[in-house]
C-alpha atoms as a PDB file:
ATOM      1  CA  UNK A   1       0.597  19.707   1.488  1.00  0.00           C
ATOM      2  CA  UNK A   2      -2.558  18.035   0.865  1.00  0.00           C
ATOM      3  CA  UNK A   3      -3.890  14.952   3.210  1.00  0.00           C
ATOM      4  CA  UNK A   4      -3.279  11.809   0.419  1.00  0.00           C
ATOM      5  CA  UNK A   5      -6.465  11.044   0.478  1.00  0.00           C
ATOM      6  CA  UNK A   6      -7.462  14.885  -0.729  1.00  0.00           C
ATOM      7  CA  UNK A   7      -4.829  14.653  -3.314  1.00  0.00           C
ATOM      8  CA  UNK A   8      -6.118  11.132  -4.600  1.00  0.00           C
ATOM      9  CA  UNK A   9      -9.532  12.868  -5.106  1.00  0.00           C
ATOM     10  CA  UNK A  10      -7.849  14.866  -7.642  1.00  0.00           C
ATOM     11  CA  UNK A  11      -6.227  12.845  -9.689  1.00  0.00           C
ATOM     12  CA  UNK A  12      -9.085  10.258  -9.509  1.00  0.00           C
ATOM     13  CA  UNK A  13     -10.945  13.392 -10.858  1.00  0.00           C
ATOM     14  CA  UNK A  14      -8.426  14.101 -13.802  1.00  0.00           C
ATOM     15  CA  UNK A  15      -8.579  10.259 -14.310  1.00  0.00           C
ATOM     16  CA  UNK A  16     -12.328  10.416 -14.914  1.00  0.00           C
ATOM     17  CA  UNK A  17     -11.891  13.172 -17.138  1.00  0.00           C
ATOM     18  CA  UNK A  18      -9.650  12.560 -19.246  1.00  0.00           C
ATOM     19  CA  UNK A  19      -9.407   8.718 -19.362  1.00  0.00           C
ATOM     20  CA  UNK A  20      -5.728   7.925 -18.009  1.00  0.00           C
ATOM     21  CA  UNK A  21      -4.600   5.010 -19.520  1.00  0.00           C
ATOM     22  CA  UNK A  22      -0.917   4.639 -17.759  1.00  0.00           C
ATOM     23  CA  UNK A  23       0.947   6.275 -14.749  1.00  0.00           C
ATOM     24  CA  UNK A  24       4.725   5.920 -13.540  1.00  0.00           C
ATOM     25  CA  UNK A  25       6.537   7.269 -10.954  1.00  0.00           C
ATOM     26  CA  UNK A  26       9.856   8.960 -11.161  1.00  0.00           C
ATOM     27  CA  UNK A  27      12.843   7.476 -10.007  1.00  0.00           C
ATOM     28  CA  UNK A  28      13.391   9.466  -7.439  1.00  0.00           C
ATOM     29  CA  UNK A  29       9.208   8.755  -6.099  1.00  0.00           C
ATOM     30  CA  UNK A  30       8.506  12.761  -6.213  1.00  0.00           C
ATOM     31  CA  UNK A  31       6.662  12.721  -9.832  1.00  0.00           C
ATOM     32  CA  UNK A  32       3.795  10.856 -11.221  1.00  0.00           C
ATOM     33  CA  UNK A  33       3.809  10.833 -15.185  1.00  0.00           C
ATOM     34  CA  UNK A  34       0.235   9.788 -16.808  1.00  0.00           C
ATOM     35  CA  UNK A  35      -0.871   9.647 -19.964  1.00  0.00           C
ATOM     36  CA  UNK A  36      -3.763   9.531 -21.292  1.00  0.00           C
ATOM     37  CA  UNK A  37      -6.918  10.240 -23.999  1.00  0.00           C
ATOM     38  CA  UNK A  38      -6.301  13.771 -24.200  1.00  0.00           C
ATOM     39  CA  UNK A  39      -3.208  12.700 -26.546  1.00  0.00           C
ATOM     40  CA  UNK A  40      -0.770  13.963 -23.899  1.00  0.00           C
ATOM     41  CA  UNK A  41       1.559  13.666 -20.735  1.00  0.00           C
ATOM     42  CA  UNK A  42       1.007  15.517 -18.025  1.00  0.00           C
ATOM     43  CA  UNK A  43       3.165  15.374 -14.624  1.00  0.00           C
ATOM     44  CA  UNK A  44       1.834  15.425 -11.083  1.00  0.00           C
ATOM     45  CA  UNK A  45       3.826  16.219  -7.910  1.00  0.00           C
ATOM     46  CA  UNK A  46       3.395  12.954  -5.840  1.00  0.00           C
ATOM     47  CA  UNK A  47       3.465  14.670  -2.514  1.00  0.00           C
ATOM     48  CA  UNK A  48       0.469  17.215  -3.416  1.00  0.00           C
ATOM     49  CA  UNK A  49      -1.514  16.127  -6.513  1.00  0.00           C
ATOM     50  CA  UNK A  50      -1.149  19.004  -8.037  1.00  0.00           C
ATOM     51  CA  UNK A  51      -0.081  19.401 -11.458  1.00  0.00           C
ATOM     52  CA  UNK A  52       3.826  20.350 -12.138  1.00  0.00           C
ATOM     53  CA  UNK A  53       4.318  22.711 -15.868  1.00  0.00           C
ATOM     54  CA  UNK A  54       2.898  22.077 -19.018  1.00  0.00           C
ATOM     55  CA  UNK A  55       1.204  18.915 -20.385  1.00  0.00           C
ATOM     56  CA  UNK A  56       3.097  17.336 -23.295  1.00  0.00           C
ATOM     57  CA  UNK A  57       1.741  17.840 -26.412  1.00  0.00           C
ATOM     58  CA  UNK A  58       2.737  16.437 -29.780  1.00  0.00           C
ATOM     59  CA  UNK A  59       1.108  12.771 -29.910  1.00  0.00           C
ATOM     60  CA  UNK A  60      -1.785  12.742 -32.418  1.00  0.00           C
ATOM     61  CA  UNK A  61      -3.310   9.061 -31.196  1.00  0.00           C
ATOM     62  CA  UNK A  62      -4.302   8.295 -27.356  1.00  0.00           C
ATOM     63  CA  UNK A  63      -1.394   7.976 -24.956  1.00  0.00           C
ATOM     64  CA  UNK A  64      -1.214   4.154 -24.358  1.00  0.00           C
ATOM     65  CA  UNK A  65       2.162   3.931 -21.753  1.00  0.00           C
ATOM     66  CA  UNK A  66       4.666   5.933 -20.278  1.00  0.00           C
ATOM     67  CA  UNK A  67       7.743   4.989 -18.787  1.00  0.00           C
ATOM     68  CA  UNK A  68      10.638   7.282 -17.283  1.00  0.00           C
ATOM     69  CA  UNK A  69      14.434   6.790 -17.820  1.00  0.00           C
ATOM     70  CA  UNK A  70      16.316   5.574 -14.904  1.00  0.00           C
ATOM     71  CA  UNK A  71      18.169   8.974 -14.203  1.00  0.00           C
ATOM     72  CA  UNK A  72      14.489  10.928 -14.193  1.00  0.00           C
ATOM     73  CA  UNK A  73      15.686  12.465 -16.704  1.00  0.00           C
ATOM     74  CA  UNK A  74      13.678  11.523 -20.134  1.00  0.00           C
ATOM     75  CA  UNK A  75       9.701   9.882 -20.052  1.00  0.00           C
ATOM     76  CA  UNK A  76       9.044   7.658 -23.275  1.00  0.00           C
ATOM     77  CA  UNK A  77       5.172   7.337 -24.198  1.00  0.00           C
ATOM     78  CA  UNK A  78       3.860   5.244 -26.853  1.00  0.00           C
ATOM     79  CA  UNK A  79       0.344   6.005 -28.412  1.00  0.00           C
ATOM     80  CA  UNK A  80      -2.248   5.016 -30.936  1.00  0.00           C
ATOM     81  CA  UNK A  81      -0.543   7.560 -33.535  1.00  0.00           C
ATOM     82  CA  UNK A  82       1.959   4.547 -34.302  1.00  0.00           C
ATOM     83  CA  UNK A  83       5.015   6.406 -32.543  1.00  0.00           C
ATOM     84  CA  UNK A  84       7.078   6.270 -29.273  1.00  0.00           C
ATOM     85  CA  UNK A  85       7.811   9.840 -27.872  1.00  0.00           C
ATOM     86  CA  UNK A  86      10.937  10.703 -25.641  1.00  0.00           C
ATOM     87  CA  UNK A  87      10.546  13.870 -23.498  1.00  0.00           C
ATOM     88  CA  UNK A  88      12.727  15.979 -21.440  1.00  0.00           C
ATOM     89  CA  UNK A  89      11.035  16.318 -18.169  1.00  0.00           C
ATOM     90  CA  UNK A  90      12.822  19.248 -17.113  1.00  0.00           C
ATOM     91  CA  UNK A  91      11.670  21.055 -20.173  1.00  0.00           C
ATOM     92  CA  UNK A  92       8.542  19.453 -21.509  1.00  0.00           C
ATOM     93  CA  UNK A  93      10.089  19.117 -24.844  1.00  0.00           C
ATOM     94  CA  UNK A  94      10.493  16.411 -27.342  1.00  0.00           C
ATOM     95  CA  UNK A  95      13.748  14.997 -27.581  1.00  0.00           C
ATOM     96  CA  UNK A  96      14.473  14.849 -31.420  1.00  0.00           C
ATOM     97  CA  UNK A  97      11.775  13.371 -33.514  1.00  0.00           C
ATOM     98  CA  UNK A  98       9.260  10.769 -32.695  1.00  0.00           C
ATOM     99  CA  UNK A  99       9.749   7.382 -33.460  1.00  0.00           C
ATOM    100  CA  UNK A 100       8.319   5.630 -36.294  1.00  0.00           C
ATOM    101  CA  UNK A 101       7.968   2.024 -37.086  1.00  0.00           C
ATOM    102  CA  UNK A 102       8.227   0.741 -40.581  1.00  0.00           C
ATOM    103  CA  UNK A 103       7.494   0.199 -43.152  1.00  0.00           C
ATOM    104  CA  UNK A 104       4.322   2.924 -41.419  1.00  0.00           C
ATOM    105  CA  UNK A 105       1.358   1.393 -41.967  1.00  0.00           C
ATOM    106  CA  UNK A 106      -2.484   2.033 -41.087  1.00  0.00           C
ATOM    107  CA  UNK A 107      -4.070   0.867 -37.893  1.00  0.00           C
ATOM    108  CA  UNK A 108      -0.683   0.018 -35.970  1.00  0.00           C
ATOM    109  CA  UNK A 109      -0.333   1.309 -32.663  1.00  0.00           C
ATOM    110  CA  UNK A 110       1.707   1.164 -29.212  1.00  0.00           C
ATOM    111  CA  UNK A 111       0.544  -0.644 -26.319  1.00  0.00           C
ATOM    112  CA  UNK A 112       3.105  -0.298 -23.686  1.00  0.00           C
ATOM    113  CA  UNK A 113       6.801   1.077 -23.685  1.00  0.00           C
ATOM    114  CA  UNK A 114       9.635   0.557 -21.011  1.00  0.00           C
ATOM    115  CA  UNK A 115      12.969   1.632 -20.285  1.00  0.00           C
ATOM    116  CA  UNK A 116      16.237  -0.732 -19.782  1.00  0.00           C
ATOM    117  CA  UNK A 117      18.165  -0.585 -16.298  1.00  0.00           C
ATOM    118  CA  UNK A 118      20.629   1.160 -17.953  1.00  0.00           C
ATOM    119  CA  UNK A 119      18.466   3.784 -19.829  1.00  0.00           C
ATOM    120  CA  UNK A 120      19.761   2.900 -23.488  1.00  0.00           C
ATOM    121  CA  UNK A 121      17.184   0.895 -24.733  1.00  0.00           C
ATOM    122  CA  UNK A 122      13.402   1.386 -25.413  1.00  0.00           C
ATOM    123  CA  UNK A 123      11.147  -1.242 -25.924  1.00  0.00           C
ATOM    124  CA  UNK A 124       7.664  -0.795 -27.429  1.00  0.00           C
ATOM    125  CA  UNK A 125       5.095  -3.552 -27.656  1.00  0.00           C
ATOM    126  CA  UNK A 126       2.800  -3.400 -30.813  1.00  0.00           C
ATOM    127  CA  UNK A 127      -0.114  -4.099 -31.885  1.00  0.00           C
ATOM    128  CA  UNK A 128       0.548  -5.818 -35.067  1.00  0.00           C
ATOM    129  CA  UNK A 129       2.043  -8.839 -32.640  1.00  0.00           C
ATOM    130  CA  UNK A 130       6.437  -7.387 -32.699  1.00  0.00           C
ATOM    131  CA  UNK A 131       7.988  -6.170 -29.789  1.00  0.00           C
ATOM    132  CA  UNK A 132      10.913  -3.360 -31.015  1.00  0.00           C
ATOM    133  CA  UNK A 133      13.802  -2.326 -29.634  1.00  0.00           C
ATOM    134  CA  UNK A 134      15.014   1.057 -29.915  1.00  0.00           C
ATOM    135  CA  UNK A 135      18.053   3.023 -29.046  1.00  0.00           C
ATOM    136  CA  UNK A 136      17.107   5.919 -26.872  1.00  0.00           C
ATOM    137  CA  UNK A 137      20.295   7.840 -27.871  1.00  0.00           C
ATOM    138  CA  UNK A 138      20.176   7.744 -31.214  1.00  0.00           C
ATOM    139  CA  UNK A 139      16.872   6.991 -31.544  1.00  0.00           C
ATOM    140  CA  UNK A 140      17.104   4.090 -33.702  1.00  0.00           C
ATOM    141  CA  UNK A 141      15.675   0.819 -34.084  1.00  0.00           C
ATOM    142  CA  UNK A 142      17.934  -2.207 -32.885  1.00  0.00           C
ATOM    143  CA  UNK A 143      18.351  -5.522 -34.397  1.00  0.00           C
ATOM    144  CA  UNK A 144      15.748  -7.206 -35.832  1.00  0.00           C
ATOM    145  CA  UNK A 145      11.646  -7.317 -34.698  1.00  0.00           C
ATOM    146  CA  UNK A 146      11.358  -9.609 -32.069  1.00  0.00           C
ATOM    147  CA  UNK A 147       8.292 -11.798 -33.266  1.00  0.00           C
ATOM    148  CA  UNK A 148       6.477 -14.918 -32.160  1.00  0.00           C
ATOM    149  CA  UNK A 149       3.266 -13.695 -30.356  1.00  0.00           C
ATOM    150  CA  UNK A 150       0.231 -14.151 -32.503  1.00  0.00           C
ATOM    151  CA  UNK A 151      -1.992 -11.155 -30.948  1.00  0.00           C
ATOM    152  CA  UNK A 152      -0.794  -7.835 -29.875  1.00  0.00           C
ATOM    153  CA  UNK A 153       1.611  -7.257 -27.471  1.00  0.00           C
ATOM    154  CA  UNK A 154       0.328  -5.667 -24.016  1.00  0.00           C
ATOM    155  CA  UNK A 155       2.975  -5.237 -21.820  1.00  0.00           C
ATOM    156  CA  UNK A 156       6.765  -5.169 -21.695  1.00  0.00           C
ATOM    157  CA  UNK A 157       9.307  -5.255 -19.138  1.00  0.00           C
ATOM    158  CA  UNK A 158      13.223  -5.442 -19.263  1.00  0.00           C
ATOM    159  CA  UNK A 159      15.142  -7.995 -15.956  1.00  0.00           C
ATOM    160  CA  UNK A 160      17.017  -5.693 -13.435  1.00  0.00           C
ATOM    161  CA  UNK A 161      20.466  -6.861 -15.513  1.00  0.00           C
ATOM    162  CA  UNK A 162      18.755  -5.915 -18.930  1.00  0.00           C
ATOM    163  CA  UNK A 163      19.644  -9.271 -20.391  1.00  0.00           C
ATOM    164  CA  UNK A 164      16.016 -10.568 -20.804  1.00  0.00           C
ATOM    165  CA  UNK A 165      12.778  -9.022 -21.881  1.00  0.00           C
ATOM    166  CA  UNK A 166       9.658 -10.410 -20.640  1.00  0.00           C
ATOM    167  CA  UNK A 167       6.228  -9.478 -23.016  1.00  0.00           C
ATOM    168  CA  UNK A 168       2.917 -10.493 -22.479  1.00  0.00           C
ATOM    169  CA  UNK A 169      -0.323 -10.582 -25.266  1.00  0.00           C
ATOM    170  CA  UNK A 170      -3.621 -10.875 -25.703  1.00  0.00           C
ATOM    171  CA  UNK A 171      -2.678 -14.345 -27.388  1.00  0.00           C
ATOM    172  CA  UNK A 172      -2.643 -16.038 -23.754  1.00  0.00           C
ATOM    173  CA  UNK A 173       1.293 -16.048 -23.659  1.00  0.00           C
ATOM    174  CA  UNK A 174       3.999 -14.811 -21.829  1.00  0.00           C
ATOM    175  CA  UNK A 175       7.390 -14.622 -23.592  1.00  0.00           C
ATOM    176  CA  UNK A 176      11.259 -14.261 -22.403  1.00  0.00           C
ATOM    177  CA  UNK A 177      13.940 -12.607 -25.120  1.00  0.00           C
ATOM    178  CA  UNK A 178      16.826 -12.357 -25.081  1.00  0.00           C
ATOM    179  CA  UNK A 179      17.796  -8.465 -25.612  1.00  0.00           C
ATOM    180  CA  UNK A 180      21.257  -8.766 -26.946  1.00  0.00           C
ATOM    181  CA  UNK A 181      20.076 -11.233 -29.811  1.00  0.00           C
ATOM    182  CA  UNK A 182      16.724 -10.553 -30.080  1.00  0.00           C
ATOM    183  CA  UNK A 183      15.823 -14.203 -29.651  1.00  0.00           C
ATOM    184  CA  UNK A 184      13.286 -16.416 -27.482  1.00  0.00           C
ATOM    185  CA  UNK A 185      14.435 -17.485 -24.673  1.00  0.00           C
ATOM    186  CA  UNK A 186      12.429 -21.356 -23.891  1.00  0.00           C
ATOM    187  CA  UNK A 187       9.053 -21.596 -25.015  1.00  0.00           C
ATOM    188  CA  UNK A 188       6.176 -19.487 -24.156  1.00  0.00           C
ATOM    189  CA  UNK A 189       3.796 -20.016 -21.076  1.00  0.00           C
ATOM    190  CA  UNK A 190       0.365 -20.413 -21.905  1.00  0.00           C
ATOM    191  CA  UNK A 191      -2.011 -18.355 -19.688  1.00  0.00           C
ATOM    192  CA  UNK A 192      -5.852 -18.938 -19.375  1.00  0.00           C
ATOM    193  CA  UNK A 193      -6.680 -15.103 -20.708  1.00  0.00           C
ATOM    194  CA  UNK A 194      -5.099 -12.049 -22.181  1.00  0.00           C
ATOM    195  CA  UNK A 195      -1.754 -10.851 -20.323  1.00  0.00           C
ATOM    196  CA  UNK A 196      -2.436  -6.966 -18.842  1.00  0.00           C
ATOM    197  CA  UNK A 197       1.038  -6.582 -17.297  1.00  0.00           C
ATOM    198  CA  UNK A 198       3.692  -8.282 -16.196  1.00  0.00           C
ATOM    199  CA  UNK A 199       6.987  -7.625 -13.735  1.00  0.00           C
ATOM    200  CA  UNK A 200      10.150  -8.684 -12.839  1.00  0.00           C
ATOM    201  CA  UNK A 201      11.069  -8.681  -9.118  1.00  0.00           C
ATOM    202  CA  UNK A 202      14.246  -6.471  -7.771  1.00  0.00           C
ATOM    203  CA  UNK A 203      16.132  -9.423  -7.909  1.00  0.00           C
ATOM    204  CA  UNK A 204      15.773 -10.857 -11.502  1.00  0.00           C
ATOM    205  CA  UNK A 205      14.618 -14.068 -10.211  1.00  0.00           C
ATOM    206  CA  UNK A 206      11.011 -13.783 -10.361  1.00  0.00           C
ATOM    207  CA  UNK A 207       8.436 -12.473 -12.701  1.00  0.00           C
ATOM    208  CA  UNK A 208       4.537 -11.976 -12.158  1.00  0.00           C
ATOM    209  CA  UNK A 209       1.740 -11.265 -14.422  1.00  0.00           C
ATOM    210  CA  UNK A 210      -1.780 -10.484 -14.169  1.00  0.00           C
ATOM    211  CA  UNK A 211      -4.071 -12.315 -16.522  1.00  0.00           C
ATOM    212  CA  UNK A 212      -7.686 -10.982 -16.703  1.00  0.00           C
ATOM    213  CA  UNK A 213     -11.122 -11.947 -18.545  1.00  0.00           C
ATOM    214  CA  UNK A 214     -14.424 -12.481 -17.910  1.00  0.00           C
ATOM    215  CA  UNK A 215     -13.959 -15.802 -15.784  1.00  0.00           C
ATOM    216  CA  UNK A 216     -10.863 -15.828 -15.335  1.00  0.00           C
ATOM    217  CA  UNK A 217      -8.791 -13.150 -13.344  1.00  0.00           C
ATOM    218  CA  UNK A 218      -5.551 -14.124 -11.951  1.00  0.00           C
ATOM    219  CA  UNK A 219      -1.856 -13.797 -10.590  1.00  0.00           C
ATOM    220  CA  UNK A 220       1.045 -15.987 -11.566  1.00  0.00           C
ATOM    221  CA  UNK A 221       4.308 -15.358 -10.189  1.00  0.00           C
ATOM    222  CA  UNK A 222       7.429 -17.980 -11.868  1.00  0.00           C
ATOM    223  CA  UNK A 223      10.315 -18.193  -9.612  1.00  0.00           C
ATOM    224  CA  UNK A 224      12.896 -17.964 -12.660  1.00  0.00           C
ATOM    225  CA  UNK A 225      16.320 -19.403 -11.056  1.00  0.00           C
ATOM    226  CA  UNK A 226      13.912 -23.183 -10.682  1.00  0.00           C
ATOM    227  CA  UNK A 227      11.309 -22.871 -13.606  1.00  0.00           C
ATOM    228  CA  UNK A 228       8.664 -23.123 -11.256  1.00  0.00           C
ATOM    229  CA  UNK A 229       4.995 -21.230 -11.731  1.00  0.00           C
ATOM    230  CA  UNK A 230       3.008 -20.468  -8.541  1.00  0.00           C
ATOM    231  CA  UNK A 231      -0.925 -19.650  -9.146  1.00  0.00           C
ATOM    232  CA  UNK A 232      -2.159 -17.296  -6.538  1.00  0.00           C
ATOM    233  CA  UNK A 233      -5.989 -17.252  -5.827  1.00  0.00           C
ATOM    234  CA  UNK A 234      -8.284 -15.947  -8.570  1.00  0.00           C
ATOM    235  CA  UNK A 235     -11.677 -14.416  -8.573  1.00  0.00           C
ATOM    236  CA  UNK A 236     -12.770 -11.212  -6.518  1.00  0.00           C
ATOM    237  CA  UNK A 237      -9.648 -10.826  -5.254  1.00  0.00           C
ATOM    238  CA  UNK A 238      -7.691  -9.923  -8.485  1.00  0.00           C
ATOM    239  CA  UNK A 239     -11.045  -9.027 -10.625  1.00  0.00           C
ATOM    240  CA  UNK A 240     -10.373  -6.113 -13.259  1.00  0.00           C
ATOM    241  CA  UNK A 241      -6.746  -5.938 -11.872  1.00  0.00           C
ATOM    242  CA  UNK A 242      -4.699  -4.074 -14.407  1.00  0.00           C
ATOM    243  CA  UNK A 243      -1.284  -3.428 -12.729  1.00  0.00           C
ATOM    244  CA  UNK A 244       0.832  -5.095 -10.770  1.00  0.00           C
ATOM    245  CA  UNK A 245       4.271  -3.960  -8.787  1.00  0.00           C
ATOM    246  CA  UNK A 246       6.716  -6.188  -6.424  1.00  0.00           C
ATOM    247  CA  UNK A 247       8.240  -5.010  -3.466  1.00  0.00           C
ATOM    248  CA  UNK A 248      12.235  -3.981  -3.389  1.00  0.00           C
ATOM    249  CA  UNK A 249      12.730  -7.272  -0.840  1.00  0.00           C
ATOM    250  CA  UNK A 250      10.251  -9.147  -3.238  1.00  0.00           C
ATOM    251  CA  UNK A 251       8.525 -10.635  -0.498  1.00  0.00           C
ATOM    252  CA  UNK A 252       4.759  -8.170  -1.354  1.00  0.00           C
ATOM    253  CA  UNK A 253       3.386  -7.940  -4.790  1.00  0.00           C
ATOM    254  CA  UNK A 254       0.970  -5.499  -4.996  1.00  0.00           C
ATOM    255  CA  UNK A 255      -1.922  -4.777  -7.362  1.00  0.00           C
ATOM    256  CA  UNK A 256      -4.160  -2.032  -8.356  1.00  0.00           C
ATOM    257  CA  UNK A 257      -7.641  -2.452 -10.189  1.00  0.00           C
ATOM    258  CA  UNK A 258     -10.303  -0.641 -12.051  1.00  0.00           C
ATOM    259  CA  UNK A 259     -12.648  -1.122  -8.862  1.00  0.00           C
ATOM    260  CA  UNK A 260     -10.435   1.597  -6.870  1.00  0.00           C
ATOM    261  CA  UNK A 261      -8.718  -1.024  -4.842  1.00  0.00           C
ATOM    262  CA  UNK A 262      -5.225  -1.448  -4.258  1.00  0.00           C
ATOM    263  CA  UNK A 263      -4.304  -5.391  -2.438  1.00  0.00           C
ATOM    264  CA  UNK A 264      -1.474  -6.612  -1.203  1.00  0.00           C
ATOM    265  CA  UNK A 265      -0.389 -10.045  -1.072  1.00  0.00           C
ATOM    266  CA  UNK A 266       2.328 -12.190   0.357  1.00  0.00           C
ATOM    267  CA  UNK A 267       4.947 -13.500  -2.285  1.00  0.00           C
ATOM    268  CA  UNK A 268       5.530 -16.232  -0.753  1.00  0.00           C
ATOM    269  CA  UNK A 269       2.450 -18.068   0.550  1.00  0.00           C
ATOM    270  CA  UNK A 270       0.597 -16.332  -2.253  1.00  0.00           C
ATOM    271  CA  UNK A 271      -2.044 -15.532  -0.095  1.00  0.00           C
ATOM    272  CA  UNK A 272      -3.609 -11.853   0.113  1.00  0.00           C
ATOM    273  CA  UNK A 273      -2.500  -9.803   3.177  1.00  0.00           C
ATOM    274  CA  UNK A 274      -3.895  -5.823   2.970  1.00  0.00           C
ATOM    275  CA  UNK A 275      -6.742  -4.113   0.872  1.00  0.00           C
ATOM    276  CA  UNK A 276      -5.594  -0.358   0.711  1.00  0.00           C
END
C-alpha cells in the first residue's frame, strides 16, 4: 500500500477539486466516506487512498454531511437539495426514497446529519433553525421539530446512550435534547461565535465544541456529570479549526483545520500536546 503521506496527497488532491465538505470513517476504520460539491459520496479505502466503487449519485444540492450507521452498513448524507439520503455501502444504492422535510419549501437545506448508537435514528440539523429526527427504518420523521435555536443549525451529535442530542448554531448556542421527548434539556450555553462542531466523549460525560470567527477561535469542553465548562486556549492554536474528535479513554481531543494541521491536546490540563 501507499506510504500515508502519498495517500494523503491524494485525497488532499480530490479535496481541492472537488470541494469536500465532510468525511467519516467507517466503523470498522477501513473506509473514509466524503461528500462533497460534486453533489455526491464517494468512498476511499483508508489504508491506500484510493477510491473503492462508484460515487453516489442522486443528491441534486452540495453534499453538506455524511455519517455512517453503526454496523457499516448504511451512510446518511444531507445536502443543499433539502433532503437526507441513506445509502447501502455495499451496493452504492439508495435505500428507499430520500427524505423530505415539510411542508418543502425554497432555500432550506441540511447542514449536518448523524446517526444514533443504536442506528435507528437520524438526526439532521437545518437551516431554517429545527433539528429533525428521523427513523432510519422506516424512514419517517419522529415526534415533533425540535426548535429553539434562532440561526441554523451546524452540527449534531447523539450521547453514547442515545438519550441526549447535543446541536450547535450559528446563533452562538449550544443546546442538549432530550431524544425520547424531543425537549430541551437546561438552558442553552452561550458561545462567543458560531458553533462548527461539537462531540460527545466515549463516556457520555463530556462534550466539546469548536467555536470559530474572525477573533475568536476556540475549544470548550463541559464535563457533563458536574455542569462545569473548561475554556482551552484560543487563537493560532485552534484558528479555522472545523472538526473536532475525542479519544476512546477521553483523555486527547483532537482537531483538524482548514490550514492542513491536525493538534492534539490534553483533556485534562487543556493544554496542546502534538501538531500532526
Amino acid at each position: 500500500s501507499q506510504p500515508r503521506r502519498e495517500w494523503s496527497s491524494v485525497l488532499w488532491s480530490t479535496s481541492i477539486a472537488n470541494g469536500v465538505n465532510s468525511v467519516a470513517y467507517s466503523p470498522d476504520g477501513r473506509t473514509i466516506a466524503s461528500g462533497g460539491n460534486d453533489c455526491a459520496v464517494h468512498l476511499w479505502d483508508a489504508e491506500t487512498g484510493l477510491s473503492v466503487g462508484k460515487q453516489f449519485e442522486g443528491h441534486t444540492g452540495v453534499v453538506t454531511s455524511v455519517a455512517f450507521s453503526p454496523d457499516g452498513m448504511w451512510i446518511a448524507s444531507g445536502s443543499f437539495d433539502d433532503t437526507i439520503r441513506i445509502w447501502d455501502v455495499e451496493t452504492g444504492l439508495g435505500v428507499s426514497g430520500a427524505l423530505y422535510a415539510l411542508p418543502q419549501v425554497e432555500k432550506r437545506y441540511i447542514l449536518s446529519v448523524a446517526f444514533s448508537p443504536d442506528g435507528k435514528k437520524i438526526a439532521g440539523g437545518y437551516s431554517d433553525n429545527t433539528i429533525r429526527l428521523w427513523d432510519a427504518e422506516v424512514r419517517e420523521p419522529i415526534g415533533s421539530l425540535l426548535e429553539g435555536h434562532a440561526e441554523q443549525v451546524t452540527t449534531v451529535a447523539f450521547s453514547p446512550d442515545g438519550e441526549r442530542l447535543a446541536s450547535g448554531s450559528y446563533d452562538k448556542t449550544v443546546r442538549l435534547w432530550d431524544t425520547k421527548t424531543g425537549l430541551p434539556i437546561g438552558e442553552p450555553s452561550e458561545m462567543p461565535s458560531c458553533v462548527w462542531c461539537i462531540v460527545f466523549s466515549p463516556d457520555g460525560r463530556k462534550l466539546a465544541n469548536i467555536i470559530s470567527a474572525s477573533y475568536d477561535e476556540t475549544i470548550r469542553m463541559w464535563d457533563l456529570g458536574l455542569a462545569l465548562s473548561a475554556e482551552m486556549p484560543s487563537g493560532e492554536y485552534v484558528r479555522e479549526a472545523i472538526s473536532i474528535a475525542i479519544s476512546p479513554d477521553s483523555k486527547k481531543i483532537a482537531t483538524g483545520s482548514n490550514q492542513g494541521t491536525i493538534l492534539l491536546w490534553d483533556a485534562i490540563t487543556g493544554l496542546p500536546v502534538e501538531v500532526l
